[in-house]
N, C-alpha and C. Protein backbone atom coordinates (compact mmCIF):
# COMPACT_ATOMS: atom_id res chain seq x y z
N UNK A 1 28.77 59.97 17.76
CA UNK A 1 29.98 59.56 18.47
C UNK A 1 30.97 60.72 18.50
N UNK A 2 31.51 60.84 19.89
CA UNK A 2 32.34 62.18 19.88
C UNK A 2 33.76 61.53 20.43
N UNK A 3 35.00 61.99 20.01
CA UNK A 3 36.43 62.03 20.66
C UNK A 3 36.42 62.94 21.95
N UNK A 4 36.42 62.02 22.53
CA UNK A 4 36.24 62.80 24.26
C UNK A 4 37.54 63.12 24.71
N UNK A 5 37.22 64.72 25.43
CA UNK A 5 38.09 65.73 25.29
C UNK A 5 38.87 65.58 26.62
N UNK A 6 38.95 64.86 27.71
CA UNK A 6 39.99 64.41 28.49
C UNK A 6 40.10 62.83 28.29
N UNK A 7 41.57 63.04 28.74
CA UNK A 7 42.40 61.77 28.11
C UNK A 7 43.83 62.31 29.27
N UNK A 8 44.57 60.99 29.18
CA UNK A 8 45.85 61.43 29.95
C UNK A 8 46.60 61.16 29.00
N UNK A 9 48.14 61.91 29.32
CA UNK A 9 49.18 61.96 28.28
C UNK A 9 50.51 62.09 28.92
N UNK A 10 51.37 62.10 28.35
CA UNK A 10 52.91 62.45 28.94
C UNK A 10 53.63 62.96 27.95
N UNK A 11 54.37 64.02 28.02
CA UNK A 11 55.95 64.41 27.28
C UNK A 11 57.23 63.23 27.46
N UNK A 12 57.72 63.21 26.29
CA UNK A 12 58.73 61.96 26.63
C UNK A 12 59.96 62.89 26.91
N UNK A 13 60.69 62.04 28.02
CA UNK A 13 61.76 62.37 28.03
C UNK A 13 63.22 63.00 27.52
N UNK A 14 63.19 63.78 26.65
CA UNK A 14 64.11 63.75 25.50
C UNK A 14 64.60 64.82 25.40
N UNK A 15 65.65 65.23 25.22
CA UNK A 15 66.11 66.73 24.37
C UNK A 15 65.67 66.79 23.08
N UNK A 16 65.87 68.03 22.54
CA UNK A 16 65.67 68.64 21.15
C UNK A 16 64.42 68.42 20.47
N UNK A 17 63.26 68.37 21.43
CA UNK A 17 61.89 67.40 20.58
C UNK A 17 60.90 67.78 21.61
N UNK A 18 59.37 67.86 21.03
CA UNK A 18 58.07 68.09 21.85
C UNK A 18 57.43 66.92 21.23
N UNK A 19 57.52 65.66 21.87
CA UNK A 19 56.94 64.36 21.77
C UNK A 19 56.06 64.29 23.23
N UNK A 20 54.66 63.66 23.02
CA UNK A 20 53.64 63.39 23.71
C UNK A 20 53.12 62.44 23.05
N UNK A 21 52.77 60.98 24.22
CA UNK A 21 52.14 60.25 23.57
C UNK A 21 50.60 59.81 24.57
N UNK A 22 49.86 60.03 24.36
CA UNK A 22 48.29 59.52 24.56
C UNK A 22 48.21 57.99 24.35
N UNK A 23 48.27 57.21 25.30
CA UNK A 23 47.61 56.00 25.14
C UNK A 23 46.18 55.58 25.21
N UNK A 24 45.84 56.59 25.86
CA UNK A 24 44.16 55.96 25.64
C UNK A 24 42.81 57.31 25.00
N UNK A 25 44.25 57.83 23.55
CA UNK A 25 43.10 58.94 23.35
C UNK A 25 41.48 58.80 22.92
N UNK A 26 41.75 57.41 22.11
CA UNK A 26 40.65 57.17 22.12
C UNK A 26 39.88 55.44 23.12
N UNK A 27 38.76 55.55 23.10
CA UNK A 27 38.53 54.49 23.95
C UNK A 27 38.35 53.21 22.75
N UNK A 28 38.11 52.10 23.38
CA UNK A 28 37.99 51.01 23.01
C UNK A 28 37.28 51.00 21.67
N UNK A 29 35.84 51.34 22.18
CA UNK A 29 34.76 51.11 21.24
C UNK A 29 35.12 52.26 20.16
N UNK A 30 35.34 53.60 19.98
CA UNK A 30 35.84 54.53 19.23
C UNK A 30 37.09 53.54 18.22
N UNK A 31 38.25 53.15 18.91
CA UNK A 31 39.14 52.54 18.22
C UNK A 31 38.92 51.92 17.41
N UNK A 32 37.99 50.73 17.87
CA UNK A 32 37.54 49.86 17.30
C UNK A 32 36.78 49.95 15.88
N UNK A 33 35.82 50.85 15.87
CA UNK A 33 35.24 51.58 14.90
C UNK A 33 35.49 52.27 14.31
N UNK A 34 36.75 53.16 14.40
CA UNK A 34 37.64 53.19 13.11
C UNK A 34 38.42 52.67 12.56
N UNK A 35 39.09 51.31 13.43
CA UNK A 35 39.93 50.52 12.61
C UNK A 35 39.17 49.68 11.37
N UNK A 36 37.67 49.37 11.71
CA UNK A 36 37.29 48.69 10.96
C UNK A 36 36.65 49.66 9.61
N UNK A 37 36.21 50.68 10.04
CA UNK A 37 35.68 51.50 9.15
C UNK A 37 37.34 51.33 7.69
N UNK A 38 38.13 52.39 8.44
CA UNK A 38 39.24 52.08 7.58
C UNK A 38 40.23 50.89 6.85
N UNK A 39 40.07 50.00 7.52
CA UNK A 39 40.33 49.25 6.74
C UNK A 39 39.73 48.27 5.54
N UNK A 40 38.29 48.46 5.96
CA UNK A 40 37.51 48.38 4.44
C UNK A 40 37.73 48.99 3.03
N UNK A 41 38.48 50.05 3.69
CA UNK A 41 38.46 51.35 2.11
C UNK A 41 39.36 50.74 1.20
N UNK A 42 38.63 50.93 0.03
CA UNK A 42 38.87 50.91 -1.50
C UNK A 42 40.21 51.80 -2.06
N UNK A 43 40.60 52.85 -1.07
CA UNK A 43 41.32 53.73 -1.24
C UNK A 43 42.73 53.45 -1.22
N UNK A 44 42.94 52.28 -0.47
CA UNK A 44 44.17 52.03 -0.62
C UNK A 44 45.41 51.67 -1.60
N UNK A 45 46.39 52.45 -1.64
CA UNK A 45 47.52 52.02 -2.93
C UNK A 45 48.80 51.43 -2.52
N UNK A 46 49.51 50.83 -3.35
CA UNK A 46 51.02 50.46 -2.97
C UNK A 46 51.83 51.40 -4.21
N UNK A 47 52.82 52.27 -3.63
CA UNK A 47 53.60 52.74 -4.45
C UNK A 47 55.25 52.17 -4.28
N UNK A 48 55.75 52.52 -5.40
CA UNK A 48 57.01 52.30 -5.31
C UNK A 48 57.64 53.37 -4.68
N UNK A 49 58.11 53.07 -4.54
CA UNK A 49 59.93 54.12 -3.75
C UNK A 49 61.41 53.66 -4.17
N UNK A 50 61.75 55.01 -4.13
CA UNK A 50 63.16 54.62 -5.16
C UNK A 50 64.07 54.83 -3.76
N UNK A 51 65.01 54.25 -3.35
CA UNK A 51 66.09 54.19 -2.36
C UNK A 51 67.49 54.49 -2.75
N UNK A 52 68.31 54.87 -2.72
CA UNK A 52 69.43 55.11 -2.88
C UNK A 52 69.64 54.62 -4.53
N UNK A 53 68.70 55.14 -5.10
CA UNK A 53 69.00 54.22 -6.89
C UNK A 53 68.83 53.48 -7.08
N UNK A 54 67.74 52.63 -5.83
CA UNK A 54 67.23 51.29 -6.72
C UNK A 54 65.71 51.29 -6.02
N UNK A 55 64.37 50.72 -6.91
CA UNK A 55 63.22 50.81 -6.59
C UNK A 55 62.52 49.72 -6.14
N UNK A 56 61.76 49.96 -5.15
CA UNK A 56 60.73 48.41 -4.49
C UNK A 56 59.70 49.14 -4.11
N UNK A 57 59.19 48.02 -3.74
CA UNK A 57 57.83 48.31 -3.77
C UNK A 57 57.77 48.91 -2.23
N UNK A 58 56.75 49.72 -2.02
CA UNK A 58 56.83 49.74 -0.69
C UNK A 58 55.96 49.12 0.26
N UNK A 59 56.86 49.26 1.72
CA UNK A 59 56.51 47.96 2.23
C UNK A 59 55.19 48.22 3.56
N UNK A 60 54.12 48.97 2.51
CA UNK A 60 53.10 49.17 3.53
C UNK A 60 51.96 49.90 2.25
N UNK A 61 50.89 49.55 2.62
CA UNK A 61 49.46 50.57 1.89
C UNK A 61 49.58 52.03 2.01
N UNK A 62 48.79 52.84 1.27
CA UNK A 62 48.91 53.96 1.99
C UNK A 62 47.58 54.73 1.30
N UNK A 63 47.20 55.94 1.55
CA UNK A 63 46.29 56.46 1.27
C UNK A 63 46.48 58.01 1.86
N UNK A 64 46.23 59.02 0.75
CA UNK A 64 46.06 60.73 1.27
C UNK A 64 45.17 61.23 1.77
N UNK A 65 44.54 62.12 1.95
CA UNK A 65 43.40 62.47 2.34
C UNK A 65 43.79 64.17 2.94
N UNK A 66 42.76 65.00 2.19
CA UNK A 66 43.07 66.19 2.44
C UNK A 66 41.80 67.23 2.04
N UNK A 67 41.97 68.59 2.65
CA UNK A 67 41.00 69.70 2.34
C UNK A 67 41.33 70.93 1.50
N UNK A 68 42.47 70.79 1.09
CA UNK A 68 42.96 71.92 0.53
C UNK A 68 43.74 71.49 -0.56
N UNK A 69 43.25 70.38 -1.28
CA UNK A 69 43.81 70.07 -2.88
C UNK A 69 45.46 69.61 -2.85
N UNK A 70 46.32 69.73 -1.38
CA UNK A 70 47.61 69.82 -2.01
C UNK A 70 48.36 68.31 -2.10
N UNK A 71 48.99 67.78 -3.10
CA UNK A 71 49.56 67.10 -2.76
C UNK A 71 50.51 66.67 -1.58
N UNK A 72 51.14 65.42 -1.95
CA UNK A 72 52.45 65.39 -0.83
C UNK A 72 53.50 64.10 -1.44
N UNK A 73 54.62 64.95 -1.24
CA UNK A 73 55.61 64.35 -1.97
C UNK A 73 57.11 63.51 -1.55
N UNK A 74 57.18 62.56 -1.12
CA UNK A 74 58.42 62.04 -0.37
C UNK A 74 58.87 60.55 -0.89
N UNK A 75 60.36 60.61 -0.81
CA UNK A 75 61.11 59.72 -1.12
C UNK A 75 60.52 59.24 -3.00
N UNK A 76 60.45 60.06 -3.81
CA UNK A 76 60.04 59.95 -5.31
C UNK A 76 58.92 59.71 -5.55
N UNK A 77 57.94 59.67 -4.45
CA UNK A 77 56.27 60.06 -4.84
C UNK A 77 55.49 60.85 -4.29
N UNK A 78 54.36 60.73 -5.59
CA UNK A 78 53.87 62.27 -5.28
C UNK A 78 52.20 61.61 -5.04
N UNK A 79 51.55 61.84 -4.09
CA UNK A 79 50.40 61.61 -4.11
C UNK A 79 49.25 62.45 -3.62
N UNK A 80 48.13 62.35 -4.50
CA UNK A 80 47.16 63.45 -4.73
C UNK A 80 45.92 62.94 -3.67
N UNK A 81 45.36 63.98 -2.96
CA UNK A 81 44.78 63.60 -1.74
C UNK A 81 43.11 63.30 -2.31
N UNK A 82 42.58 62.30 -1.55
CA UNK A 82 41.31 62.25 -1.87
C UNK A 82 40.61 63.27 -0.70
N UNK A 83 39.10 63.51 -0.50
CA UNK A 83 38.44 64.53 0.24
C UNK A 83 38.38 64.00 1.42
N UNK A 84 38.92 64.43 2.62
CA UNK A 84 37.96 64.29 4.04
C UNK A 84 36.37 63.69 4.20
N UNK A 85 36.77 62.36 4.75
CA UNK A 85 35.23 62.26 4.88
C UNK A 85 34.78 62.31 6.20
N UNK A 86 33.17 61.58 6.65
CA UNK A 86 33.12 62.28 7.90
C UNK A 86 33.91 62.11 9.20
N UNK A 87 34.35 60.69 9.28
CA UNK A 87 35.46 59.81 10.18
C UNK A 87 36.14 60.83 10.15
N UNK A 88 37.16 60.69 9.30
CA UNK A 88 37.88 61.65 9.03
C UNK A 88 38.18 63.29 9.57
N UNK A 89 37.33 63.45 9.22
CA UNK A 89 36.47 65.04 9.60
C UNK A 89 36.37 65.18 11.28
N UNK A 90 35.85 63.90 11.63
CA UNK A 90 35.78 64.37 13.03
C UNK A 90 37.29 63.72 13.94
N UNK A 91 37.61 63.39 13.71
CA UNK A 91 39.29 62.68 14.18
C UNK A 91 39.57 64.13 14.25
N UNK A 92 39.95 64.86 13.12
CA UNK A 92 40.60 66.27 12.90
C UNK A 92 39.94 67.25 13.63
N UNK A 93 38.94 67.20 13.88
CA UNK A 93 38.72 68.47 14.54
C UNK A 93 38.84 68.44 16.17
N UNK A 94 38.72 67.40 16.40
CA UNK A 94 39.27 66.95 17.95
C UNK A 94 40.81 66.95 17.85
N UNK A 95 41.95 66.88 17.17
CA UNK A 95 43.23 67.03 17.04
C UNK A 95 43.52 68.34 16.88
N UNK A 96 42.36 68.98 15.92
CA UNK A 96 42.93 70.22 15.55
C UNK A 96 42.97 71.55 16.71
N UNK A 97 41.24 70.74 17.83
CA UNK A 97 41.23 71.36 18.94
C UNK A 97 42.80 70.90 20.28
N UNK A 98 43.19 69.44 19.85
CA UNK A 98 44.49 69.50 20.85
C UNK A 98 45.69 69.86 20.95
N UNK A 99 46.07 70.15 19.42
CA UNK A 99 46.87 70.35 18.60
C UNK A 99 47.67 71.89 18.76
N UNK A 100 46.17 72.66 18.89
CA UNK A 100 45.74 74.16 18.49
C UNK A 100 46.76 74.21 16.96
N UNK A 101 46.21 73.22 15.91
CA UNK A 101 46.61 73.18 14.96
C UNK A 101 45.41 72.95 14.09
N UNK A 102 45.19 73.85 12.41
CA UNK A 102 44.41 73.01 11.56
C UNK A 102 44.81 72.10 10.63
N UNK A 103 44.96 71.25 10.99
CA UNK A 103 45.34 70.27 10.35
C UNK A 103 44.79 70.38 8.90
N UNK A 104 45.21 69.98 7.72
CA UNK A 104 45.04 69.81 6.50
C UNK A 104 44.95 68.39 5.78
N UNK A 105 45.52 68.03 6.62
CA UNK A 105 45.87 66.67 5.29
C UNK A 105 46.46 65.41 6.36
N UNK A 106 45.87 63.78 6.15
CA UNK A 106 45.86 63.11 6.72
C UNK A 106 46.51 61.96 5.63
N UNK A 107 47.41 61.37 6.13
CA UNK A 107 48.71 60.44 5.23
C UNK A 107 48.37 59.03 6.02
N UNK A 108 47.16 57.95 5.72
CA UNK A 108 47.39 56.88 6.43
C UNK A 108 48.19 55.56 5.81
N UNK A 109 48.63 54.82 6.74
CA UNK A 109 49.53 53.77 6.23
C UNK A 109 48.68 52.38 6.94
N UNK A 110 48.89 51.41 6.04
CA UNK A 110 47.90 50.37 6.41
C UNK A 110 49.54 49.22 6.46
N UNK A 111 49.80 48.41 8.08
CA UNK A 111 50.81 48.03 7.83
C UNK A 111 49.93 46.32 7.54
N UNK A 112 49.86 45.65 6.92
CA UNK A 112 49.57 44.05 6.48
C UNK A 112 49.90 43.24 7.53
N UNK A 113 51.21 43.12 8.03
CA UNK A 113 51.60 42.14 8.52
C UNK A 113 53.31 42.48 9.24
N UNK A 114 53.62 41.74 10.00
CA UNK A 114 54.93 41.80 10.55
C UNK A 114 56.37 42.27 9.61
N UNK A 115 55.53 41.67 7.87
CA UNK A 115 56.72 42.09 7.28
C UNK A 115 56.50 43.97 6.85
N UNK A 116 55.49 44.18 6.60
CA UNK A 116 55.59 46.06 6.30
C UNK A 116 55.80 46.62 7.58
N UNK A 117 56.78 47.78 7.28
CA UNK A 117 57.59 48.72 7.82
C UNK A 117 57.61 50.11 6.90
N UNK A 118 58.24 50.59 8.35
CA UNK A 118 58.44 52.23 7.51
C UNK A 118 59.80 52.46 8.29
N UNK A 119 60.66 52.46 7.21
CA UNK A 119 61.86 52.44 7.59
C UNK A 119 62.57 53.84 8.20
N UNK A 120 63.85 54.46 8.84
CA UNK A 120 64.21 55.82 9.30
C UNK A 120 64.14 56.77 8.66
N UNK A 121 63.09 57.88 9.42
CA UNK A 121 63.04 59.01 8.34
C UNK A 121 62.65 60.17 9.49
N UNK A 122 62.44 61.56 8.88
CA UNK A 122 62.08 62.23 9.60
C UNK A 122 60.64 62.88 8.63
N UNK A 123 60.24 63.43 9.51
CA UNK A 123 59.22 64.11 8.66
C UNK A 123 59.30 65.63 8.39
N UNK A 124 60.15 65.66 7.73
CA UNK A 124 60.75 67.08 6.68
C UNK A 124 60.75 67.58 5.60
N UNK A 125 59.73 67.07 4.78
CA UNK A 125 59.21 67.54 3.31
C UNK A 125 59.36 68.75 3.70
N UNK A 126 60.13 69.70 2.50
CA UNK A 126 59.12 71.06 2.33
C UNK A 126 58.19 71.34 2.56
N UNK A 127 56.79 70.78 2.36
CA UNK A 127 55.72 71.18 2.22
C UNK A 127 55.13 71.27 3.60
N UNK A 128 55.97 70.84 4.66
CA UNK A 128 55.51 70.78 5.65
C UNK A 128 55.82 71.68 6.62
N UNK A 129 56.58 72.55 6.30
CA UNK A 129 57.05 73.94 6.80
C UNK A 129 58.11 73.01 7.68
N UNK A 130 58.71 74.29 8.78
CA UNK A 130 59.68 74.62 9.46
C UNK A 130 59.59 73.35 10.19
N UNK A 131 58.80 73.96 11.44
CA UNK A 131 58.50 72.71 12.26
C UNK A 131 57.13 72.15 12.66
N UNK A 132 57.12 71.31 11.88
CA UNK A 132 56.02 70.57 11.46
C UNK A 132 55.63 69.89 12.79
N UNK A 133 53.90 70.34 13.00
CA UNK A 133 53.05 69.45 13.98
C UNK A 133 52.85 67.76 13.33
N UNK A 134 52.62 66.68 13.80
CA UNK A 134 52.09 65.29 13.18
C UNK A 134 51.45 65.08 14.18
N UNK A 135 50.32 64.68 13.92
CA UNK A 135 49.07 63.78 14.62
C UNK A 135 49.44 62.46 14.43
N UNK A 136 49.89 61.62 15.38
CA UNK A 136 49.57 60.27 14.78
C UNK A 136 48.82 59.10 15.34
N UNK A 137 47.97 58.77 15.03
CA UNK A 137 46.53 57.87 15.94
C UNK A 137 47.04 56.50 15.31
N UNK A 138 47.04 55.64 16.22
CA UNK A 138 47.36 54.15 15.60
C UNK A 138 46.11 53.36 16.05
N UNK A 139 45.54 52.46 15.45
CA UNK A 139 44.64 51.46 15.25
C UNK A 139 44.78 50.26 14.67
N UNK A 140 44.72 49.42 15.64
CA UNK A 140 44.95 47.62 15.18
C UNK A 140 45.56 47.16 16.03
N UNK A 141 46.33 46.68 15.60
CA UNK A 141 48.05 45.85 16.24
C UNK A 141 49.16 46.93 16.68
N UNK A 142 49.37 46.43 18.01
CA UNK A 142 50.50 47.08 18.41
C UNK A 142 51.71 46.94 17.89
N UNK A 143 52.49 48.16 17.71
CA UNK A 143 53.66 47.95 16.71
C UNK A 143 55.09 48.78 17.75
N UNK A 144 56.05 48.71 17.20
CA UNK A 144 56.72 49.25 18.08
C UNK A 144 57.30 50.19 17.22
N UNK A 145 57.64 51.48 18.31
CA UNK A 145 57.89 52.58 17.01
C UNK A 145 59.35 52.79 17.75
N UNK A 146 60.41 53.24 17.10
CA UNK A 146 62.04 53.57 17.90
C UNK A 146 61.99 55.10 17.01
N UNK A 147 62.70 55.65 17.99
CA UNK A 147 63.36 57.42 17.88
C UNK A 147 64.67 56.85 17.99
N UNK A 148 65.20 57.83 17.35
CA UNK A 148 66.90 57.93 17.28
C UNK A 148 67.36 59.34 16.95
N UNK A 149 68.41 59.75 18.02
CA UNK A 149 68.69 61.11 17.55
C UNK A 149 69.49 61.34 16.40
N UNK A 150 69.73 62.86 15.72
CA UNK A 150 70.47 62.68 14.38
C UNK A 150 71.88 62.93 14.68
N UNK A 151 72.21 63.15 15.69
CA UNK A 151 73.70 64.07 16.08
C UNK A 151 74.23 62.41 17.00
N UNK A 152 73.15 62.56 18.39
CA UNK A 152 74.09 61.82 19.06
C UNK A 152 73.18 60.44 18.99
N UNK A 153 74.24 59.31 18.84
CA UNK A 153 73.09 58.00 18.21
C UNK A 153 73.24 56.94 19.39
N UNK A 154 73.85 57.93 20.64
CA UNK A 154 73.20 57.24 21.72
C UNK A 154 72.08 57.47 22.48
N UNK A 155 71.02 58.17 21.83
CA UNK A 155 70.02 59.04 22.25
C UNK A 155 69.05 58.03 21.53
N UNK A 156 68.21 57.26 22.66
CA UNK A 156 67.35 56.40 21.37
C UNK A 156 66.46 56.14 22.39
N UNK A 157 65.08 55.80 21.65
CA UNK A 157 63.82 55.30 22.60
C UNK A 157 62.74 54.66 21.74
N UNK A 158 62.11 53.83 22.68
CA UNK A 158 61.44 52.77 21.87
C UNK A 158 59.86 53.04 23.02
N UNK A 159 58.63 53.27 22.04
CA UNK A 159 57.49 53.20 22.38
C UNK A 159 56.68 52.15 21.68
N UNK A 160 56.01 51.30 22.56
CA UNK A 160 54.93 50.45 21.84
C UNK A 160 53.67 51.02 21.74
N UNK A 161 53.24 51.21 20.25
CA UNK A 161 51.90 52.18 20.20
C UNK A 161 50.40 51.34 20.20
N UNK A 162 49.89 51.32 20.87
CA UNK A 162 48.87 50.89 21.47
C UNK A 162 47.76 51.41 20.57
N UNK A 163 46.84 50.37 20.05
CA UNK A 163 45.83 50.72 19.83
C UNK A 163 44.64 51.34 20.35
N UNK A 164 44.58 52.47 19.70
CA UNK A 164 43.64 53.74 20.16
C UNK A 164 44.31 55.27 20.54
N UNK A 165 45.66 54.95 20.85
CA UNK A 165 46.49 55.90 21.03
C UNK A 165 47.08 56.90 19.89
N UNK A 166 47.84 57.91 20.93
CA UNK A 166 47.79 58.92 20.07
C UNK A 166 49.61 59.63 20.32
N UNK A 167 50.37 59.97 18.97
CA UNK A 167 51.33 60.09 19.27
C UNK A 167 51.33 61.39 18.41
N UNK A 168 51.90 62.72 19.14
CA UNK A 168 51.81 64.02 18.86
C UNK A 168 53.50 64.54 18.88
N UNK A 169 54.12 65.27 17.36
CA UNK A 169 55.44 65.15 17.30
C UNK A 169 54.90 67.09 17.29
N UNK A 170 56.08 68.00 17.92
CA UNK A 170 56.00 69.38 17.29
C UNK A 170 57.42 69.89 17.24
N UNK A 171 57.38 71.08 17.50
CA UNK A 171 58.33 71.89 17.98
C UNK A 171 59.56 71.61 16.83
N UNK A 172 61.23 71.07 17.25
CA UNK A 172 62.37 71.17 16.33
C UNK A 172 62.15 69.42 16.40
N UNK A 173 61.04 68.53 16.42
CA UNK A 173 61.76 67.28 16.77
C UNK A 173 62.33 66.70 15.54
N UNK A 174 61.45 67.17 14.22
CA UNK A 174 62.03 66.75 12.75
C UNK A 174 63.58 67.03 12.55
N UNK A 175 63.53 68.19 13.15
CA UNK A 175 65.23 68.35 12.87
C UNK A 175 66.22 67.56 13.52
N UNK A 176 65.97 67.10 14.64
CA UNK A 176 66.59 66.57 15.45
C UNK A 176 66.35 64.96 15.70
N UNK A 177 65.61 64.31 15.71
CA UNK A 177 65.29 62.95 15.65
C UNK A 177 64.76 62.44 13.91
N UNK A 178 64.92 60.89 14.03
CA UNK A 178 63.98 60.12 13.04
C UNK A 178 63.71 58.82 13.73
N UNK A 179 62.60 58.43 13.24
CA UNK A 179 61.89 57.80 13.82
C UNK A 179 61.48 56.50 12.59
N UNK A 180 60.96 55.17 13.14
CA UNK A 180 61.06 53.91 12.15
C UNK A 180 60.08 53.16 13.07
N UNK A 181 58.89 52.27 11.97
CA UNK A 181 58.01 51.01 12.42
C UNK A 181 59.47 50.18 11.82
N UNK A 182 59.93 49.31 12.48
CA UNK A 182 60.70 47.97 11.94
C UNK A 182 59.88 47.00 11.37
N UNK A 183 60.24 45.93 10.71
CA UNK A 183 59.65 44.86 10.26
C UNK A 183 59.51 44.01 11.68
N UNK A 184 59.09 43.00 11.85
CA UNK A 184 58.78 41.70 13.32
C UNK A 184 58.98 40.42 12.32
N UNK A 185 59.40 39.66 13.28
CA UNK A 185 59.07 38.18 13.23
C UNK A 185 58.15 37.49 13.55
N UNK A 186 57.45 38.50 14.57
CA UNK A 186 56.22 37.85 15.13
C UNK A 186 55.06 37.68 14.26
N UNK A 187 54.45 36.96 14.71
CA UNK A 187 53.14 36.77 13.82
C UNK A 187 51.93 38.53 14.14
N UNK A 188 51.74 39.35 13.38
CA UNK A 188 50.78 40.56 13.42
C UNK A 188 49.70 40.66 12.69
N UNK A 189 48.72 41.13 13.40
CA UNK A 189 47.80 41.35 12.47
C UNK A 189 47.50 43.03 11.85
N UNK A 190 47.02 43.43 11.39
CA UNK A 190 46.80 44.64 10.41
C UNK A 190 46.93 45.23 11.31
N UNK A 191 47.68 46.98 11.47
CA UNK A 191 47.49 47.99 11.69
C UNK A 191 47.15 49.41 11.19
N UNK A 192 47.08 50.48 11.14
CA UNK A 192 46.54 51.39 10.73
C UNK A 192 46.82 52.46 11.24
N UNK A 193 47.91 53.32 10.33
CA UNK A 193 48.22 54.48 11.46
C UNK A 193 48.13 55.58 10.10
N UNK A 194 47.22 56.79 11.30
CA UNK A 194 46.27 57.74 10.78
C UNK A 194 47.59 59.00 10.89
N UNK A 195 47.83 60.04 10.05
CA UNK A 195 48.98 60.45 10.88
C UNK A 195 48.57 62.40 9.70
N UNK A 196 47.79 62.98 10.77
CA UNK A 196 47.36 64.63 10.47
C UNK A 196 49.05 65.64 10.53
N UNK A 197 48.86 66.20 9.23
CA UNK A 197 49.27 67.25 9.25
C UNK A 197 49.19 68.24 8.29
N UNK A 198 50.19 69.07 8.07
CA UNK A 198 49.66 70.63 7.80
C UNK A 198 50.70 70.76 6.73
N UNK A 199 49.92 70.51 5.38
CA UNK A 199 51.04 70.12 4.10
C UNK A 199 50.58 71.86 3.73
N UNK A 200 51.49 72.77 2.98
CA UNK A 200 51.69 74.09 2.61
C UNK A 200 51.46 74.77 1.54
């Protein structure tokens, strides 16, 4: 099974940011077969996170995955990557060919249900250099993802990420936007978002 190398895409509209999102990077049957592959895994953890001085649990699974030993460290945890496997392996090298990035290290989040979220953040670890490429492939349930700029906070946009799709952040957008899954009311079922990048 191969990640087939045309696909359509668009740049979003926006200042200060190189956002592209792929809705149909991968096809059906591809999607399909990694959502299920991954969500079988054993690999999954719940960590805490400490917030402004007080700690909860957090409100989604998660799992590392990497080729070059390095950890990755945000909001008071630190987590140690398990090895690339072949799924894995081949997701990345089709990203790394769209990317013209080598990706290193893959951070997935398993959301349960309407109530896990990933609340406003940017993706600005240190470890992730300057301006950090993110791969991010979603699988399952459609979720809705919102941008918000950091300066002017009438600058905002809301994408629904489609399963099989593919959402590609580069250039200054960390500096300039953050981005949030909200919690729903609606009734959801599991999602799975795969999200490559290049820890230092």
């Amino acid at each position: 099974m191969r990640v087939k190398n045309e696909f359509s895409g668009f740049k979003l509209d926006l200042p200060d940011c190189d956002i592209y999102y792929y809705p149909d990077y991968l096809n059906q049957h591809m999607a399909d077969d990694f959502f299920g592959y991954f969500l079988k895994s054993d690999l999954w953890q719940q960590d805490d996170i400490r917030i402004f001085g007080t700690t909860y649990a957090q409100p989604r699974l998660t799992a590392l995955f990497g080729n070059n030993g390095k950890s990755y460290s945000y909001s008071g945890i630190e987590m140690k990557p398990h090895p690339f496997d072949r799924k894995l392996q081949q997701l990345k090298q089709a990203l790394d060919e769209l990317a013209k990035v080598n990706f290193t290290s893959c951070l997935m989040n398993l959301y349960r249900d309407g109530k896990d979220s990933n609340g406003w953040h940017a993706d600005d670890e240190k470890e992730l250099g300057i301006n950090p490429v993110i791969a991010s492939v979603s699988l399952g349930q459609e979720r809705i993802f919102h941008l918000r700029h950091k300066k002017r906070k009438e600058l905002k946009k809301r994408i629904v990420l489609e399963h099989g799709s593919l959402l590609l952040m580069s250039g200054v957008t960390q500096h300039h936007w953050v981005h949030q899954i909200p919690k729903s009311k609606k009734p959801m079922n599991p999602r799975i978002n795969l999200t490559f990048r290049v820890i230092k």
